[in-house]
C-alpha atoms as a PDB file:
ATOM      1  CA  UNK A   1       6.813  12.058  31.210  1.00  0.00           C
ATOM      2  CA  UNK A   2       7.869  15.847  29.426  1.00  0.00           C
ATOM      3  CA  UNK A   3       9.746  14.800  26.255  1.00  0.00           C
ATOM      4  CA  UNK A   4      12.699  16.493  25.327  1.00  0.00           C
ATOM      5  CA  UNK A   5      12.586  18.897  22.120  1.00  0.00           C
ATOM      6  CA  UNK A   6      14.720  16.054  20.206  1.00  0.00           C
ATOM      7  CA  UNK A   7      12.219  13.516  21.340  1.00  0.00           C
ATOM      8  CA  UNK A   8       9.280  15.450  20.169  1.00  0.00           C
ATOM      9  CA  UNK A   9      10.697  16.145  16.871  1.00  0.00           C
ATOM     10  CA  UNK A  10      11.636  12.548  16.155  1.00  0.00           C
ATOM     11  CA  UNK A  11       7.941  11.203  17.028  1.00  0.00           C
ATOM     12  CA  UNK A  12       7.019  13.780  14.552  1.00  0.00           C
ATOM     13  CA  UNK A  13       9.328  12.578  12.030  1.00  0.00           C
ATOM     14  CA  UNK A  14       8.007   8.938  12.724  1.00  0.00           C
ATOM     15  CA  UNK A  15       5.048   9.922  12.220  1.00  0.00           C
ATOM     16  CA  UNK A  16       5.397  12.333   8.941  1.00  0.00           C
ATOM     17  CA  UNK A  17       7.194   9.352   7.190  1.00  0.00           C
ATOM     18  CA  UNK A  18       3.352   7.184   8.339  1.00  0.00           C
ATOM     19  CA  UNK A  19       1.740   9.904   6.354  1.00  0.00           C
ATOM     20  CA  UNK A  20       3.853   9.551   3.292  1.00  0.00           C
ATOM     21  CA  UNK A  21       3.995   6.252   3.079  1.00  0.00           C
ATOM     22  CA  UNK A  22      -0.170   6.734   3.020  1.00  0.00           C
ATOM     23  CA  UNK A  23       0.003   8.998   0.419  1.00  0.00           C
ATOM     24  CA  UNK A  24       2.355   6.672  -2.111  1.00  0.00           C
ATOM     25  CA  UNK A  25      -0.437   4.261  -1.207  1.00  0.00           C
ATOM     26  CA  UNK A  26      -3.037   6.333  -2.979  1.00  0.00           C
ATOM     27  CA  UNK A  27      -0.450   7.078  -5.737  1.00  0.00           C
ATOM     28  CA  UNK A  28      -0.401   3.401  -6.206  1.00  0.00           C
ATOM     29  CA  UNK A  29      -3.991   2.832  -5.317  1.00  0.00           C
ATOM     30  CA  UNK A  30      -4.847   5.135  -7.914  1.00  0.00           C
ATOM     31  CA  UNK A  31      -2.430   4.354 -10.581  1.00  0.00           C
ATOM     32  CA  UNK A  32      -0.799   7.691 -10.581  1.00  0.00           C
ATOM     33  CA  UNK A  33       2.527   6.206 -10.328  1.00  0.00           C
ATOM     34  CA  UNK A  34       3.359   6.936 -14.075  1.00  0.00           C
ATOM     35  CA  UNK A  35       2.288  10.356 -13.605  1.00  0.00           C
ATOM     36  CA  UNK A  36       5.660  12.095 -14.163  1.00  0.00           C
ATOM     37  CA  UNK A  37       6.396   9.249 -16.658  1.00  0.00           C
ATOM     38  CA  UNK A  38       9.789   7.467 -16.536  1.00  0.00           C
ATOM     39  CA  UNK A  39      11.625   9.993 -15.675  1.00  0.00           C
ATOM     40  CA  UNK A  40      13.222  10.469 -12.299  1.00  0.00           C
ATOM     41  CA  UNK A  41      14.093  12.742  -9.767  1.00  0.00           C
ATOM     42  CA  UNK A  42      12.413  15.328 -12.802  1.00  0.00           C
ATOM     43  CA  UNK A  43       8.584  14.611 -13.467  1.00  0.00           C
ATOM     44  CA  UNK A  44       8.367  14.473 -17.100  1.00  0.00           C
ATOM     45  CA  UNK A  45      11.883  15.708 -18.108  1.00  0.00           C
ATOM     46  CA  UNK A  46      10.582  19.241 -15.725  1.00  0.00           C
ATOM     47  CA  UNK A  47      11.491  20.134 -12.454  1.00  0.00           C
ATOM     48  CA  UNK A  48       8.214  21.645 -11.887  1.00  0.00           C
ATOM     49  CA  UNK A  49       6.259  20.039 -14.452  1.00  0.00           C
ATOM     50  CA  UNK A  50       3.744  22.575 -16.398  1.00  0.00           C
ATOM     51  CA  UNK A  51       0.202  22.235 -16.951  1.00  0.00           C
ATOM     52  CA  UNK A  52      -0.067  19.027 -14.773  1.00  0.00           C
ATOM     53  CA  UNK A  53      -2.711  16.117 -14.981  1.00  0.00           C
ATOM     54  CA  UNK A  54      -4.135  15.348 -11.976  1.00  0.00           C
ATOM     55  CA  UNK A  55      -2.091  12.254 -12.034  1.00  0.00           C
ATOM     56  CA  UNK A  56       0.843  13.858 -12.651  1.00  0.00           C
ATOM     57  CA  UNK A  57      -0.007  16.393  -9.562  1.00  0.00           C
ATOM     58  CA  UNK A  58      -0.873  13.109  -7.265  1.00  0.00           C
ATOM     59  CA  UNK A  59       2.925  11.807  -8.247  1.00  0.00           C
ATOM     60  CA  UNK A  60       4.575  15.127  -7.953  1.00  0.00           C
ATOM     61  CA  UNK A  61       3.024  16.194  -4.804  1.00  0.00           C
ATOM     62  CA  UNK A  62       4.297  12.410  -3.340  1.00  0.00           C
ATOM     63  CA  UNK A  63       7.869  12.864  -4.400  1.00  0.00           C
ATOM     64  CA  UNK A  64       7.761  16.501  -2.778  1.00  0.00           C
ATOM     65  CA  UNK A  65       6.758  15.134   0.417  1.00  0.00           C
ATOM     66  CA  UNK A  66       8.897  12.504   0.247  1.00  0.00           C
ATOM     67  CA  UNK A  67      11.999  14.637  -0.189  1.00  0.00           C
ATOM     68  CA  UNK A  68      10.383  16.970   2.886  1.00  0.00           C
ATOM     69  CA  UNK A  69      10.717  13.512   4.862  1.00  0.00           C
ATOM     70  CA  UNK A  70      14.620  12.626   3.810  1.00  0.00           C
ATOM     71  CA  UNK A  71      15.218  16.245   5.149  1.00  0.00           C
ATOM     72  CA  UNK A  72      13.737  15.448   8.391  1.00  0.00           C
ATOM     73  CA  UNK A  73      15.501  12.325   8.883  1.00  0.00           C
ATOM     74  CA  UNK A  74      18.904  13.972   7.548  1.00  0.00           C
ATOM     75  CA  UNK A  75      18.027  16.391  10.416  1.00  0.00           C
ATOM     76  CA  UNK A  76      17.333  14.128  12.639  1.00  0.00           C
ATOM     77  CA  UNK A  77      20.646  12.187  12.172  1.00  0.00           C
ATOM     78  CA  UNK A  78      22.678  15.553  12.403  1.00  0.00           C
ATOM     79  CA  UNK A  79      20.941  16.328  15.606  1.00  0.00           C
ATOM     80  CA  UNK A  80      21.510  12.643  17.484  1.00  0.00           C
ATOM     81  CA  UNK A  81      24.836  12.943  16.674  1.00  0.00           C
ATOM     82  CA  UNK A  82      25.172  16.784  18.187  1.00  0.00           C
ATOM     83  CA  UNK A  83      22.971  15.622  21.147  1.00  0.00           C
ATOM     84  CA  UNK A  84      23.919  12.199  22.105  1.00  0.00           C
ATOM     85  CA  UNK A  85      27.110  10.840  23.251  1.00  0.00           C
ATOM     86  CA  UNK A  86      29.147   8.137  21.063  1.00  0.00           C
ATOM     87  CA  UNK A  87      27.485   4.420  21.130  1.00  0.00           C
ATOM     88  CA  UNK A  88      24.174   6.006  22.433  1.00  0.00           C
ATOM     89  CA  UNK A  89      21.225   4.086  20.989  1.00  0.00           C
ATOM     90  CA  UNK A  90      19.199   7.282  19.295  1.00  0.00           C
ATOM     91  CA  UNK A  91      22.905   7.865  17.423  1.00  0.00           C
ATOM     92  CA  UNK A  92      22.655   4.055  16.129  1.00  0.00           C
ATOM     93  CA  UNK A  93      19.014   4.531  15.435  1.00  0.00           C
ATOM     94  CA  UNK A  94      19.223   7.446  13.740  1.00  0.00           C
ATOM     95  CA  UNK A  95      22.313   6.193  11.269  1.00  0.00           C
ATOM     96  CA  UNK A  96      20.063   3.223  10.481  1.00  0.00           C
ATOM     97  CA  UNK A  97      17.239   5.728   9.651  1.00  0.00           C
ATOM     98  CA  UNK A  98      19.138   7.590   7.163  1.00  0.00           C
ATOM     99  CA  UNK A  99      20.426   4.500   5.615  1.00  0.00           C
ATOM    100  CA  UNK A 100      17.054   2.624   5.189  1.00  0.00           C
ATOM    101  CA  UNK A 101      15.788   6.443   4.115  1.00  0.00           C
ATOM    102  CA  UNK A 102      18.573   6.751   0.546  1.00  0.00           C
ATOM    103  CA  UNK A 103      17.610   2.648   0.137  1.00  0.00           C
ATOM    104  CA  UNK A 104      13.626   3.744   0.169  1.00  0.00           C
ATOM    105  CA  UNK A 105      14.757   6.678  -2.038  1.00  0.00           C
ATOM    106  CA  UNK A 106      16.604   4.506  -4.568  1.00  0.00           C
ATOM    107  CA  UNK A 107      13.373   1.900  -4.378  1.00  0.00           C
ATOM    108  CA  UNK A 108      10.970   4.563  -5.606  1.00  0.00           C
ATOM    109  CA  UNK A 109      13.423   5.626  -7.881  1.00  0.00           C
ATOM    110  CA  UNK A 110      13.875   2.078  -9.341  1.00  0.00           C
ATOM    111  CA  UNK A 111      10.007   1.541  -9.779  1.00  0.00           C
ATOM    112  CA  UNK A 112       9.616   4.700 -11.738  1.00  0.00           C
ATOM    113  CA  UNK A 113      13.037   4.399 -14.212  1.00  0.00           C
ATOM    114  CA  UNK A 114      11.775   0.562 -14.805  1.00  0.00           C
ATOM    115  CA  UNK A 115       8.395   1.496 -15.084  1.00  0.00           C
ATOM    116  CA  UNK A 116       6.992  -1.194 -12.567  1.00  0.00           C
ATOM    117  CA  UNK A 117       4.091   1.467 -11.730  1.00  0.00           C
ATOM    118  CA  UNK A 118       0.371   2.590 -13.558  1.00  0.00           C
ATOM    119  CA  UNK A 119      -0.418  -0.634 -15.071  1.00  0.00           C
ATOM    120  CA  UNK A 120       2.626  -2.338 -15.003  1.00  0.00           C
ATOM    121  CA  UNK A 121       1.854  -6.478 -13.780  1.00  0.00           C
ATOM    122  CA  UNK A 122       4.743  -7.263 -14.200  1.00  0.00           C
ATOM    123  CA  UNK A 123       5.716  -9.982 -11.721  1.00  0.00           C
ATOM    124  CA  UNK A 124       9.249  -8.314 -11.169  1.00  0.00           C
ATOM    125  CA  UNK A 125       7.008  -5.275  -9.860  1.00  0.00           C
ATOM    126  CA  UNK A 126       5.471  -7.502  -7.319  1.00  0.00           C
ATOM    127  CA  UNK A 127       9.260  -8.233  -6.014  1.00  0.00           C
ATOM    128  CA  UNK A 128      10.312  -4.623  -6.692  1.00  0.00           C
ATOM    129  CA  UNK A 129       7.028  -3.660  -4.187  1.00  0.00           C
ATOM    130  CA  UNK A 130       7.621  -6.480  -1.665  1.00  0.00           C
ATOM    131  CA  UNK A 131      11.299  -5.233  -1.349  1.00  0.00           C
ATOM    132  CA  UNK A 132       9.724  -1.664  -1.319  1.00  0.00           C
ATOM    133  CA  UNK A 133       7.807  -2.788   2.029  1.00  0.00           C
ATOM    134  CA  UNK A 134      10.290  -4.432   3.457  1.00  0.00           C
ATOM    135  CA  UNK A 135      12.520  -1.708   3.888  1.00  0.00           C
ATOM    136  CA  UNK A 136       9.643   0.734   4.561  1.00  0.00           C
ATOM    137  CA  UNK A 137       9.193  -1.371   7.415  1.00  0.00           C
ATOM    138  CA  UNK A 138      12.518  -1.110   8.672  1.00  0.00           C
ATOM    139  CA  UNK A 139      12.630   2.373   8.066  1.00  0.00           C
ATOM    140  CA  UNK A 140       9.534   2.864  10.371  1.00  0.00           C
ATOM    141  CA  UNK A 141      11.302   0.136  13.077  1.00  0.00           C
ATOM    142  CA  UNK A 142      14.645   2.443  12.887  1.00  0.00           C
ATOM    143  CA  UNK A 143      12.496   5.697  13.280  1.00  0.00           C
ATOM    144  CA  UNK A 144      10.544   4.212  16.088  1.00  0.00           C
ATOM    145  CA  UNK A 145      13.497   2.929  17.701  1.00  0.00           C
ATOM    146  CA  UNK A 146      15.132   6.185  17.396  1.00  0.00           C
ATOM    147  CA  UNK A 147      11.713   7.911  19.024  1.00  0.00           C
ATOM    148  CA  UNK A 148      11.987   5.671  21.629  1.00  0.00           C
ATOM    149  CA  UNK A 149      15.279   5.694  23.054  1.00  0.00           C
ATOM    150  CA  UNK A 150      14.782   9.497  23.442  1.00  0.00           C
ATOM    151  CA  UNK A 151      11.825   9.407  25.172  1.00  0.00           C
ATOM    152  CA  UNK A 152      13.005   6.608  27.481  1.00  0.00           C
ATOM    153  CA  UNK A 153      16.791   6.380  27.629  1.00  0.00           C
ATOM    154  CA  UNK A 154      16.386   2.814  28.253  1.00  0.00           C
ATOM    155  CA  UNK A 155      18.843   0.221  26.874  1.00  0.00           C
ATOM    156  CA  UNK A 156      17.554  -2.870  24.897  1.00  0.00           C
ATOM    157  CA  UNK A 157      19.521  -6.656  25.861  1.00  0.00           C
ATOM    158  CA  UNK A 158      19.280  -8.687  23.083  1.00  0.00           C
ATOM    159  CA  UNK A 159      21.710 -11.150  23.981  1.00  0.00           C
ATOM    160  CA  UNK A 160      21.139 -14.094  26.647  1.00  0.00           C
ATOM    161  CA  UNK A 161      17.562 -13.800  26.526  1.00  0.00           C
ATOM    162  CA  UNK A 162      17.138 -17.341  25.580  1.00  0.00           C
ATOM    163  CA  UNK A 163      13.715 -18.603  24.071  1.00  0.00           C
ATOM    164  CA  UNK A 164      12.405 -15.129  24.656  1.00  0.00           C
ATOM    165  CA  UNK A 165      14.394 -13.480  21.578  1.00  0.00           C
ATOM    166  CA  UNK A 166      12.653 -16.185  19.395  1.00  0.00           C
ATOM    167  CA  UNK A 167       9.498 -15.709  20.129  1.00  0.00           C
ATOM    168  CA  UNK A 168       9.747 -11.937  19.736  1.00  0.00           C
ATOM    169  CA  UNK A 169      11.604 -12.521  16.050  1.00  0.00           C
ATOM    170  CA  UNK A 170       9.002 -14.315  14.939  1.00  0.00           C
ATOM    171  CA  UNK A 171       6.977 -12.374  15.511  1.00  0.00           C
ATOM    172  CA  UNK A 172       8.397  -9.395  13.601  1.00  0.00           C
ATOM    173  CA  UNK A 173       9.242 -11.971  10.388  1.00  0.00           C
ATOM    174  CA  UNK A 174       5.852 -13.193  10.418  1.00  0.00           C
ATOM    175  CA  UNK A 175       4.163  -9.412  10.397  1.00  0.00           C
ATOM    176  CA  UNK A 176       7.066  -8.703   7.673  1.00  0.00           C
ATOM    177  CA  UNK A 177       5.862 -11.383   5.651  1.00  0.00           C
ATOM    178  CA  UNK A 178       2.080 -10.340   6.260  1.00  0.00           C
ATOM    179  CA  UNK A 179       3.200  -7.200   4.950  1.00  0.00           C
ATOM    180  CA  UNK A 180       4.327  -8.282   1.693  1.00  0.00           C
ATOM    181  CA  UNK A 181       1.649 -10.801   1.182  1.00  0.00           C
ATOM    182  CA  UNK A 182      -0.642  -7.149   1.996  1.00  0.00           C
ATOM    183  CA  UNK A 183       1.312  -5.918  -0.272  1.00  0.00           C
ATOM    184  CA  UNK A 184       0.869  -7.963  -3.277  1.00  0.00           C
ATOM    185  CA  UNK A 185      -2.949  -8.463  -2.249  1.00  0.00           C
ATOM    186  CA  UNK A 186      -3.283  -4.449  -2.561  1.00  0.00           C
ATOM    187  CA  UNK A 187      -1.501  -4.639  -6.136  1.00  0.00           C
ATOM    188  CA  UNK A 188      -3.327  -7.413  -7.742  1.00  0.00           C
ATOM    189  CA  UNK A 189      -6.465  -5.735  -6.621  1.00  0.00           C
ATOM    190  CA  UNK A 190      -5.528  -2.484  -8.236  1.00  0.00           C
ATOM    191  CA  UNK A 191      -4.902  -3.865 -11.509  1.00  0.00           C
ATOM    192  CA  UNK A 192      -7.454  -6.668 -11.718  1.00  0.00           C
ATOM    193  CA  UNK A 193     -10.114  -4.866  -9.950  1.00  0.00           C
ATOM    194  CA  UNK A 194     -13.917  -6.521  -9.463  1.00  0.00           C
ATOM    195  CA  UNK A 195     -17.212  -5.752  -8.962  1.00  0.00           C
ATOM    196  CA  UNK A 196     -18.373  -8.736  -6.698  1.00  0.00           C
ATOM    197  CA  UNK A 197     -17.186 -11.656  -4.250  1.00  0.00           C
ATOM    198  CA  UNK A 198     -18.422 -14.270  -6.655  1.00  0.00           C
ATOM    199  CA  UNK A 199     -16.441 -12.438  -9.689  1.00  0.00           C
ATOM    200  CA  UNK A 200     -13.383 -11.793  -7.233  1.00  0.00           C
ATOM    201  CA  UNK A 201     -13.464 -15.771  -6.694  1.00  0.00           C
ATOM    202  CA  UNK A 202     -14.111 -16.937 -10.009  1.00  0.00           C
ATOM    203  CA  UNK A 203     -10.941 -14.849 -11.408  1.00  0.00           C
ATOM    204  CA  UNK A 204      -8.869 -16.245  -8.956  1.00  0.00           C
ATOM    205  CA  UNK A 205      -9.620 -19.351  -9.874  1.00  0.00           C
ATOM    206  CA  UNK A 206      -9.618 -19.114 -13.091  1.00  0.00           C
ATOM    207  CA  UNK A 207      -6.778 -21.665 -14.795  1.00  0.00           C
ATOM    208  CA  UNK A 208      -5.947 -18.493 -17.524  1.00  0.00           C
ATOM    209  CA  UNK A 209      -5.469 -15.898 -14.161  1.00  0.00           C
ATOM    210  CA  UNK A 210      -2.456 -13.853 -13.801  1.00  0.00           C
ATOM    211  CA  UNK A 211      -0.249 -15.048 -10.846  1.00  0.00           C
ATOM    212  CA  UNK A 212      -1.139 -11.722  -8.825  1.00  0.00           C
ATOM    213  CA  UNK A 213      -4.582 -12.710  -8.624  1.00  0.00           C
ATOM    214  CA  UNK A 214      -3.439 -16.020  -7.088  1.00  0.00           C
ATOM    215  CA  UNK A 215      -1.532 -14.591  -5.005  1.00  0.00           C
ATOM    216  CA  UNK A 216      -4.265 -12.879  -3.568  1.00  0.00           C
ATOM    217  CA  UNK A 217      -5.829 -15.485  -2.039  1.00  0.00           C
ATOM    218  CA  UNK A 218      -3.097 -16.594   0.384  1.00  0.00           C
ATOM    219  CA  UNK A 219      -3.117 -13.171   1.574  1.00  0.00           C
ATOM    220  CA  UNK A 220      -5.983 -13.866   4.255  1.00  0.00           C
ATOM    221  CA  UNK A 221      -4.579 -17.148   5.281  1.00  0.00           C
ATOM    222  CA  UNK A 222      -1.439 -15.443   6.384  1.00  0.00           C
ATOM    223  CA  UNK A 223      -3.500 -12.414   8.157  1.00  0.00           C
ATOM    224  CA  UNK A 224      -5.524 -15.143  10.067  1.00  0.00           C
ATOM    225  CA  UNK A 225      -2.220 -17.437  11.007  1.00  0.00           C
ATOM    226  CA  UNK A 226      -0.152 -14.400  12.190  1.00  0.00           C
ATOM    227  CA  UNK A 227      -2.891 -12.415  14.073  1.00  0.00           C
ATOM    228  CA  UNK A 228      -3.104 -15.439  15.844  1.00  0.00           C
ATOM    229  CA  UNK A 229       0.718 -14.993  16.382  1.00  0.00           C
ATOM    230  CA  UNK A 230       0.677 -11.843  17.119  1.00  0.00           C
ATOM    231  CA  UNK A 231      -1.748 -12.136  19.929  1.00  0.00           C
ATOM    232  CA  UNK A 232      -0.105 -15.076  21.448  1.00  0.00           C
ATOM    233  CA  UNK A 233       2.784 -12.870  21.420  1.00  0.00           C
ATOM    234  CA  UNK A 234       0.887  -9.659  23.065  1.00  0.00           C
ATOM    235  CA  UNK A 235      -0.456 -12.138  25.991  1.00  0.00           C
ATOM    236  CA  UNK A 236       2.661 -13.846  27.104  1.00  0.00           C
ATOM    237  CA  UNK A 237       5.336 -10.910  26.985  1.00  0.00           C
ATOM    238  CA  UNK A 238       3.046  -9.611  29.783  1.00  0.00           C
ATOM    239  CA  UNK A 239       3.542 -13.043  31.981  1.00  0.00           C
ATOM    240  CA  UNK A 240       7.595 -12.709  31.659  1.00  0.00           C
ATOM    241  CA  UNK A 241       8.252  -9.013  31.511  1.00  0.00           C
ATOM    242  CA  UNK A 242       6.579  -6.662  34.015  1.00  0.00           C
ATOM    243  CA  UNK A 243       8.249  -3.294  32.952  1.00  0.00           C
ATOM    244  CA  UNK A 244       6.698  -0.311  32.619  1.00  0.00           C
ATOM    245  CA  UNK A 245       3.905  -0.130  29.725  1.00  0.00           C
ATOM    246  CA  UNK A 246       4.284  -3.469  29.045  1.00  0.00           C
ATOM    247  CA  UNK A 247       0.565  -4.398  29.663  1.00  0.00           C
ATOM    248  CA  UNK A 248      -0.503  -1.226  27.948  1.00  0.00           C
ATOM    249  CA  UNK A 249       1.488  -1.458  24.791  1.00  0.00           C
ATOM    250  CA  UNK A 250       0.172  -5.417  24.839  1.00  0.00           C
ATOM    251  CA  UNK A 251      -3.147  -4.735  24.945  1.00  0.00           C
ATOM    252  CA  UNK A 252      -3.035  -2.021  22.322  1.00  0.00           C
ATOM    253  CA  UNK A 253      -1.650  -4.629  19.736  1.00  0.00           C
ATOM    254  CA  UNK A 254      -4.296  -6.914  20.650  1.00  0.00           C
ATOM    255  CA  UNK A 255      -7.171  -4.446  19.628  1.00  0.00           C
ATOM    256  CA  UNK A 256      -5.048  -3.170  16.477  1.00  0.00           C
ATOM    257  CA  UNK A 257      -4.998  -6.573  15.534  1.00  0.00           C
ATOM    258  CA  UNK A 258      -8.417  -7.647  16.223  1.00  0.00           C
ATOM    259  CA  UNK A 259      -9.612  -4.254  14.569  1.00  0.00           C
ATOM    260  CA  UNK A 260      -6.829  -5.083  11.677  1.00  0.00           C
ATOM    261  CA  UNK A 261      -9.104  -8.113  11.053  1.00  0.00           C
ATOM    262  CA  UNK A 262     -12.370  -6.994  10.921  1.00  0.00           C
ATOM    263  CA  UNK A 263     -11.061  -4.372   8.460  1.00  0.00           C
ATOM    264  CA  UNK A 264      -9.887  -6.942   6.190  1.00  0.00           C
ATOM    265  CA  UNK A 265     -12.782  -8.945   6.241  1.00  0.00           C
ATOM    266  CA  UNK A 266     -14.758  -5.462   5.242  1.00  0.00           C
ATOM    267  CA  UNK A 267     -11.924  -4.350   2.971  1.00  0.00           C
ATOM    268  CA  UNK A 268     -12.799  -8.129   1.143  1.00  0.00           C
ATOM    269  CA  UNK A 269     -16.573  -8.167   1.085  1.00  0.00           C
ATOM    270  CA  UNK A 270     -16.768  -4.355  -0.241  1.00  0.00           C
ATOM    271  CA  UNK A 271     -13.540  -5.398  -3.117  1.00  0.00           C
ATOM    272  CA  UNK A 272     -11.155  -2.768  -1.455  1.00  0.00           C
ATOM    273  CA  UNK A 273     -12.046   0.354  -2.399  1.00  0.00           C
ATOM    274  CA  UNK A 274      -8.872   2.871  -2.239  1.00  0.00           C
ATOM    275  CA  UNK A 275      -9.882   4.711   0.728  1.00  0.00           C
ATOM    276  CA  UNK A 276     -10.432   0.926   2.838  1.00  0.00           C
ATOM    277  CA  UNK A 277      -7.236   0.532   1.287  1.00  0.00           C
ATOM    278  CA  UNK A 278      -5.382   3.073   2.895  1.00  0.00           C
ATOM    279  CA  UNK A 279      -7.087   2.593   6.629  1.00  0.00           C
ATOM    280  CA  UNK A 280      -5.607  -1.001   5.876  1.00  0.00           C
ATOM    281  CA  UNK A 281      -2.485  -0.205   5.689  1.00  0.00           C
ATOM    282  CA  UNK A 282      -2.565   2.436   8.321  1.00  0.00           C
ATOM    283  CA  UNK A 283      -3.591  -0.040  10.777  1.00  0.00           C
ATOM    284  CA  UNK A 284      -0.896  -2.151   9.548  1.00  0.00           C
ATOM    285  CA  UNK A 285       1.466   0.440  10.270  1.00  0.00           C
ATOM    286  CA  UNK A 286       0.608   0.699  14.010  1.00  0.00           C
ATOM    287  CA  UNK A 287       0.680  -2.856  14.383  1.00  0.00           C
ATOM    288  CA  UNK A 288       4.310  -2.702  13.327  1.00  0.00           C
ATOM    289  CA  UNK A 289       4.912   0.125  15.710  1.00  0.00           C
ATOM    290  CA  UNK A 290       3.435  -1.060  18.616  1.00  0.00           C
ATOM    291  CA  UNK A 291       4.581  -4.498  17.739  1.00  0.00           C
ATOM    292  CA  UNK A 292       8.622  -3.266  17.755  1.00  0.00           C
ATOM    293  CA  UNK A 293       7.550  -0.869  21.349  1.00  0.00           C
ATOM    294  CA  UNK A 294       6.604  -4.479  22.759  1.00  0.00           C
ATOM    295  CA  UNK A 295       9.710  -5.945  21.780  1.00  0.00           C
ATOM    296  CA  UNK A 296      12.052  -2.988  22.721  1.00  0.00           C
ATOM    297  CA  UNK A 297      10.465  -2.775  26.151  1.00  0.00           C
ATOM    298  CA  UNK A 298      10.617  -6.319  26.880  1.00  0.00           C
ATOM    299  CA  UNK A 299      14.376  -6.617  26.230  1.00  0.00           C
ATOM    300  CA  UNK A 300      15.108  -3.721  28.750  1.00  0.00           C
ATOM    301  CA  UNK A 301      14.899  -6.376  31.026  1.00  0.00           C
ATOM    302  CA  UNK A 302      17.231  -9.164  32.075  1.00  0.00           C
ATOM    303  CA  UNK A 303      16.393 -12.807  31.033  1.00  0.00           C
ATOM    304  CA  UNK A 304      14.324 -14.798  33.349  1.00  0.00           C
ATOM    305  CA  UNK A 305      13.755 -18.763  33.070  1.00  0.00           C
ATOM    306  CA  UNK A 306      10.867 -19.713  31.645  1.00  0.00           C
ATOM    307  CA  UNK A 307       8.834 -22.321  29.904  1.00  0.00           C
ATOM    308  CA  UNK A 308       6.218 -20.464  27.794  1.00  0.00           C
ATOM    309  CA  UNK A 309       3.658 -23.110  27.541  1.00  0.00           C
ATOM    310  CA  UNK A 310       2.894 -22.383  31.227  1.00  0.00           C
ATOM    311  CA  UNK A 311       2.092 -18.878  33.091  1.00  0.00           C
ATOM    312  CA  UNK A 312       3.808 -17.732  35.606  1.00  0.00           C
ATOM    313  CA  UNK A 313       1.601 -15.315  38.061  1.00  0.00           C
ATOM    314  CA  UNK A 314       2.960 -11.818  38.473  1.00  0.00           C
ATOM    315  CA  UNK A 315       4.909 -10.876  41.448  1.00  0.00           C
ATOM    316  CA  UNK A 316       3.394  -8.665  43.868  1.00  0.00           C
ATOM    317  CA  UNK A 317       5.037  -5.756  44.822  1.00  0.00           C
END
C-alpha cells in the first residue's frame, strides 16, 4: 500500500508524540521534573535558562520537544482540513488531536505551577498523573486514528454492532485503567525506591506506608486480569471479523502483551530501574496502539450475530 505524503507525516507525528511521552518518563523517572522550578512556560523565570543543571537541561530539553510536537499536530490539523473534505474522519481525528494536545499542554503545565513533580508524594499528584495518562492515551488513540484513516480511507460503524461494541470498550477501559494503575506503580517506585524484593514487600506492608506504596501492589493484579482480557479480546475479534489485517494486528497484541508481561515480572524482580521503566511503558504504548487498530478495523465491518462463548469457523472464500 504507497501512503500518501499526509499519511506519512501523520504516522510520524504519532510516533514523535511516543518519543516524547518517553522522554517526560525519564524526566519523571529521574526526578528532573522540578528542574526549571515552578515556573512555567519559562524554566526558572528564563526563557533559555543560563548555566543549566543537568536537571534543569533534562526538563528544558522535554518542554522543547514537547512544543516541537504541538507544532506538528497544529500542522497536522491545518493540513486535514486543506486535504480532506467536510465530515471526513482524518478532519474529526485530527480536531480531537489538537484538543487532547492544549489539555496535555495545560496537564504538564498544572504539575509544574502546583509543584506535583521532583519529590512531591503528594496524593493529589497521583490524580494529577493518572489524569495526565489518561489523556495521553487519548491523545495517542486520536493520533492513531487520524494515521489510520489516511492510510486506509475506511469508515468505522460504531452503531448496531450489538455485543461486539462491548467487548471492544472494555477492553480499551480496562487497558486505560492498567495504565493508571502503571502509572501510579512507576511513581511510588520513584519516590520510595528499594534495594530488594523482600524490602519492596516489607514497605508495602508496612501499617506506617504511604498510600503510593500500597497502591503498588494492585498494580500486577490488574496487569495479570486485563492481559488476560486483552488476549481474549485479540482471539475472538478474529472469529467475527475477517477484514483485512485483522489476524495480523491480533496476533501482534497477543505477543505485545505476553512480552508486556514478562517485562513486568523483570521490571519487579530487578526494582525498576529507569531504563526497564521506560521499555515498560513503551510496550504499553503499542499495546494501546495496536489495541485501538483492532478495534477500528473490526468496526469497518457490518454487525454479524453472534454468541461469543462459541466460535464460529471462518468462511472460505
Amino acid at each position: 500500500m504507497k501512503l500518501s505524503h499526509f499519511a506519512r507525516f501523520a504516522w510520524v507525528v504519532l510516533f514523535y508524540n511516543i518519543a516524547v511521552i518517553l522522554w517526560g518518563a525519564y524526566v519523571r523517572a529521574s526526578s528532573s521534573g522540578a528542574g526549571c522550578g515552578s515556573h512555567w512556560p519559562l524554566c526558572n523565570g528564563e526563557v533559555i535558562p543560563r548555566s543549566p543543571t543537568i536537571k534543569t537541561f533534562i526538563e528544558f530539553s522535554h518542554r522543547l520537544t514537547s512544543g516541537v510536537a504541538l507544532i506538528m499536530v497544529v500542522g497536522l490539523f491545518i493540513w486535514a482540513f486543506r486535504a480532506f473534505a467536510r465530515r471526513h474522519q482524518v478532519r474529526t481525528g485530527a480536531a480531537l488531536a489538537i484538543l487532547l494536545m492544549m489539555t496535555e499542554a495545560l496537564i504538564g503545565a498544572g504539575l509544574v505551577l502546583l509543584d506535583y513533580v521532583a519529590e512531591n508524594q503528594s496524593m493529589w499528584r497521583a490524580v494529577w498523573i493518572s489524569g495526565h495518562l489518561i489523556n495521553t492515551f487519548l491523545l495517542i488513540a486520536t493520533l492513531t486514528f487520524t494515521a489510520w484513516a489516511a492510510t486506509t480511507d475506511e469508515r468505522i460503524m460504531i452503531n448496531g454492532q450489538g455485543h461486539f461494541n462491548w467487548i471492544l470498550g472494555t477492553a480499551i477501559v480496562a487497558t486505560l485503567i492498567l495504565g493508571v494503575s502503571g502509572a501510579v506503580s512507576a511513581l511510588g517506585a520513584t519516590l520510595f525506591p528499594v534495594r530488594s524484593l523482600a524490602e519492596g514487600l516489607q514497605q508495602d506492608f508496612s501499617p506506617v506506608a504511604h498510600q503510593l506504596t500500597r497502591l503498588r501492589l494492585i498494580h500486577p493484579v490488574i496487569s495479570v486480569v486485563v492481559s488476560a482480557l486483552l488476549i481474549y479480546t485479540a482471539r475472538v475479534v478474529p472469529v467475527w471479523r475477517h477484514g483485512r489485517g485483522i489476524k495480523t494486528i491480533s496476533n501482534a497484541l497477543i505477543m505485545l502483551v505476553s512480552t508486556q508481561l514478562t517485562a513486568g515480572v523483570i521490571n519487579l524482580l530487578l526494582h525498576a530501574p529507569i531504563w526497564l521503566q521506560i521499555v515498560h511503558l513503551l510496550l504499553s504504548d503499542l499495546i494501546w496502539i495496536t489495541l485501538v487498530l483492532l478495534v477500528f478495523t473490526a468496526l469497518t465491518q457490518p454487525a454479524r450475530e453472534a454468541s461469543f462463548g462459541v466460535a464460529e469457523p471462518a468462511p472460505i472464500h
